[in-house]
Protein backbone atom coordinates (compact mmCIF):
# COMPACT_ATOMS: atom_id res chain seq x y z
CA UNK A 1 121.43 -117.83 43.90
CA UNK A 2 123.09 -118.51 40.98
CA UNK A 3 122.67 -120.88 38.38
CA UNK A 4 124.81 -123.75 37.12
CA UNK A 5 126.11 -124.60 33.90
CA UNK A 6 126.40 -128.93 32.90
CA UNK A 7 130.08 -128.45 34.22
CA UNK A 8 129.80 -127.09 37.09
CA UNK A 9 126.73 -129.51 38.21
CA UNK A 10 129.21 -132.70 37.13
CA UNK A 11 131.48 -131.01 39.45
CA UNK A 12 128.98 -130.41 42.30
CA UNK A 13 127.82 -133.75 42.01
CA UNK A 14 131.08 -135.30 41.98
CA UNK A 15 131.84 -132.86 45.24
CA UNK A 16 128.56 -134.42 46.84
CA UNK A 17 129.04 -138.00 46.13
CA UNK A 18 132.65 -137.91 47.47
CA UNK A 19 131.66 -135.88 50.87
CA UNK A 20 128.61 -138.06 51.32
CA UNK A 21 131.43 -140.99 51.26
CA UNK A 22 133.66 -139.67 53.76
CA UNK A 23 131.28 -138.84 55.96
CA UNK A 24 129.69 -142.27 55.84
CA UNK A 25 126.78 -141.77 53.95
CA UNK A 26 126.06 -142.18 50.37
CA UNK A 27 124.47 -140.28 47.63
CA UNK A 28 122.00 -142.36 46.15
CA UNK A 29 119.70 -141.84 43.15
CA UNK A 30 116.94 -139.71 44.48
CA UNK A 31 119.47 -137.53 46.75
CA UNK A 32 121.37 -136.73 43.75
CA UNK A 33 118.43 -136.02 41.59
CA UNK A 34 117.11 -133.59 44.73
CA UNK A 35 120.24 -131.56 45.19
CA UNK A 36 120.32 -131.33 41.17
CA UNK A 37 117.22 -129.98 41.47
CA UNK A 38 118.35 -127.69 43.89
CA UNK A 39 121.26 -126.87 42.22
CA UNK A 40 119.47 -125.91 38.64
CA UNK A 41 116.70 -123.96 40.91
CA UNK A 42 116.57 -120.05 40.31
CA UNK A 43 115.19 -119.68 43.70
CA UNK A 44 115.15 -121.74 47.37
CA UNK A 45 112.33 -124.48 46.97
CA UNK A 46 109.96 -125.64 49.41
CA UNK A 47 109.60 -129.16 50.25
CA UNK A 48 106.46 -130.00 47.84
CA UNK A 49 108.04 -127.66 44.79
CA UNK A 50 110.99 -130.55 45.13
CA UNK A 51 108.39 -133.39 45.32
CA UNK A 52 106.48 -131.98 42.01
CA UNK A 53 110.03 -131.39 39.75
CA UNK A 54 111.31 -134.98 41.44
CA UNK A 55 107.65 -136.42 39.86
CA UNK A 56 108.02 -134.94 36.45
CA UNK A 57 111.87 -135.49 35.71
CA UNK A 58 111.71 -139.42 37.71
CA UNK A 59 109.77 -142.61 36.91
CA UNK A 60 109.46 -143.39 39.80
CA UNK A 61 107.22 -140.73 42.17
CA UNK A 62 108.52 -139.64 45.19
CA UNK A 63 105.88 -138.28 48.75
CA UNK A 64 107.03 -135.06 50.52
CA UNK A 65 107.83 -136.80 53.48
CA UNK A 66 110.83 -138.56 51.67
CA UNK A 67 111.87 -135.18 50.16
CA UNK A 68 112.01 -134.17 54.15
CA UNK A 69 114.28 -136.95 54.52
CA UNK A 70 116.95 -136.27 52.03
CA UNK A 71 116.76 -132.74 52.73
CA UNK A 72 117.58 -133.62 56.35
CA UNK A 73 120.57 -135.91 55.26
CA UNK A 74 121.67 -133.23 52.32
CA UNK A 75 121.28 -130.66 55.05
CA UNK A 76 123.58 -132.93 57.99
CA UNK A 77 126.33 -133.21 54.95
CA UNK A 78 126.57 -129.14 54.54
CA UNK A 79 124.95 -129.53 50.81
CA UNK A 80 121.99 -128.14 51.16
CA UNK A 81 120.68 -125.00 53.62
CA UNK A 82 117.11 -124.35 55.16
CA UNK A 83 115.55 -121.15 54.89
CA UNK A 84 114.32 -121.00 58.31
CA UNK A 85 112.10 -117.64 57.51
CA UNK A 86 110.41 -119.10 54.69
CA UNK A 87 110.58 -123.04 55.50
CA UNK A 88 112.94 -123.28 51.44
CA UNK A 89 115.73 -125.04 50.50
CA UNK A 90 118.72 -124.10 48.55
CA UNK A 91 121.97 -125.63 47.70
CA UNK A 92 124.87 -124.51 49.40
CA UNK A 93 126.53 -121.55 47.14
CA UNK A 94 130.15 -123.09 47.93
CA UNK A 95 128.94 -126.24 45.46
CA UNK A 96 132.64 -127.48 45.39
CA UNK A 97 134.56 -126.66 47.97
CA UNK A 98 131.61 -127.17 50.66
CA UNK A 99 130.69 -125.40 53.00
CA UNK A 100 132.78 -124.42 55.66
CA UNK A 101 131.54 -121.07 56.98
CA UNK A 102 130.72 -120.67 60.75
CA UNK A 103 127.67 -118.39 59.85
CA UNK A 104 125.45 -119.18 56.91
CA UNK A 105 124.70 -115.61 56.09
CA UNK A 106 121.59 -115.14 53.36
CA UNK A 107 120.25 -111.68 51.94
CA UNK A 108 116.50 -112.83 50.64
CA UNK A 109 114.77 -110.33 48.05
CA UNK A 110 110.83 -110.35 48.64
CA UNK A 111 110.25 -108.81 45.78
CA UNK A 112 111.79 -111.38 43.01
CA UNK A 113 112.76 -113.98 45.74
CA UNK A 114 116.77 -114.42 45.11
CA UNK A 115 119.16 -115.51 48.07
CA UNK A 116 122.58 -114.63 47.95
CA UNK A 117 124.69 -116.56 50.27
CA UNK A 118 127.31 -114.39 51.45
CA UNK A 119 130.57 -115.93 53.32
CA UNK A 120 131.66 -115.20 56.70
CA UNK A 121 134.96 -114.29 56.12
CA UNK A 122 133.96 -110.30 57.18
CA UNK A 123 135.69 -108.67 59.82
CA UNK A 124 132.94 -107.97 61.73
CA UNK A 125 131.65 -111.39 61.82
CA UNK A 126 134.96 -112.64 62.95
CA UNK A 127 134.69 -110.10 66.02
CA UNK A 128 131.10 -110.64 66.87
CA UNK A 129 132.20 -114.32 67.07
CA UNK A 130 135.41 -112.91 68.84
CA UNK A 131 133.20 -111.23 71.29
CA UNK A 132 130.17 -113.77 71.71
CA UNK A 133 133.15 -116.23 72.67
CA UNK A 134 134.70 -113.62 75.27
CA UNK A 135 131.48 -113.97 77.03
CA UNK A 136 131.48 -117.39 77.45
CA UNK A 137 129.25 -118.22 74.83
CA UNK A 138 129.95 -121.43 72.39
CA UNK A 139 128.20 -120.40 69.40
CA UNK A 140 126.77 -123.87 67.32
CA UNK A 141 125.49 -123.06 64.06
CA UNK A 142 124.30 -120.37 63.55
CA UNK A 143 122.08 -118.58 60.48
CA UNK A 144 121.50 -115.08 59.56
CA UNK A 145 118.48 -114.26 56.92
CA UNK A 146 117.61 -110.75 55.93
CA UNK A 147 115.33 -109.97 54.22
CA UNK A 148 114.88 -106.99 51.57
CA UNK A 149 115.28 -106.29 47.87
CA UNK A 150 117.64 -106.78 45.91
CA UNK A 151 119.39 -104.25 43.12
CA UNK A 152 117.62 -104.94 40.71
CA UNK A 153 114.37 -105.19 41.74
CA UNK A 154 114.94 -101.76 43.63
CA UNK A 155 116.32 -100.13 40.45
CA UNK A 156 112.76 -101.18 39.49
CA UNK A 157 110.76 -99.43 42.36
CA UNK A 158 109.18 -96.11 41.99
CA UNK A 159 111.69 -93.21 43.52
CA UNK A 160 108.83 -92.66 45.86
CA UNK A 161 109.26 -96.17 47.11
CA UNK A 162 113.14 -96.00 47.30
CA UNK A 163 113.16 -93.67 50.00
CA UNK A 164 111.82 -95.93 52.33
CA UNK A 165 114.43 -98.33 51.73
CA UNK A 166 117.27 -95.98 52.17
């Protein structure tokens, strides 16, 4: 995941706001102030993590159950992604262009907790799809997480340790 400057949130949220419009929703206060949330996160969130940094940074308090709900509609508008493996929520890495991918594709460090989204544009995607079509398959959307460490927690490990990982 990576981290947002005040520019590049303005332009996510201006992204959001004008998607939510075309696709006949809206954005309203507490969705944006979720998906900022999300966006300023250094790591997925679960449901209640967004329901405690709503409550500290809003008046007004906000229950889980309404987080669920504008993580459902964030989710349905391609702004937001679930973490099936670890029931988290993250902000879609392609803040301003959306997300358009066939195959959300997340590596997941379980040692520091970092998710890079990666983009489908490989090869080898593209012929897996190729093939899984060729069957007679329609793929819907589908997600990929795997899980692992990450470079620099693994340049951290003891050499005895990195062995089993390669």
């Amino acid at each position: 995941m990576v981290r947002v400057n005040q520019h590049q949130l303005k332009k996510a949220i201006r992204y959001a706001d004008v998607r939510c419009s075309n696709l006949g929703g809206k954005l309203t206060e507490k969705r944006q102030q979720v998906l900022e949330i999300l966006l300023k996160a250094k790591k997925p969130l679960s449901a209640y993590e967004l329901t405690d940094q709503f409550n500290k940074v809003m008046d007004v308090p906000i229950l889980a159950m309404s987080v669920y709900r504008i993580l459902d509609f964030l989710e349905s508008v391609d702004l937001v992604h679930r973490l099936k493996s670890e029931n988290k929520f993250m902000a879609c890495s392609h803040k301003s262009e959306g997300c358009q991918h066939q195959l959300s594709m997340f590596l997941i460090c379980g040692s520091c907790n970092k998710v890079i989204e990666m983009n489908d544009a490989n090869d080898k995607i593209k012929a897996l799809f190729e093939q899984v079509e060729i069957l007679g398959f329609s793929p819907g959307e589908s997600q990929l997480e795997i899980s692992g460490v990450c470079c620099q927690c693994k340049a951290k490990l003891p050499k005895v340790n990195k062995r089993k990982l390669e």
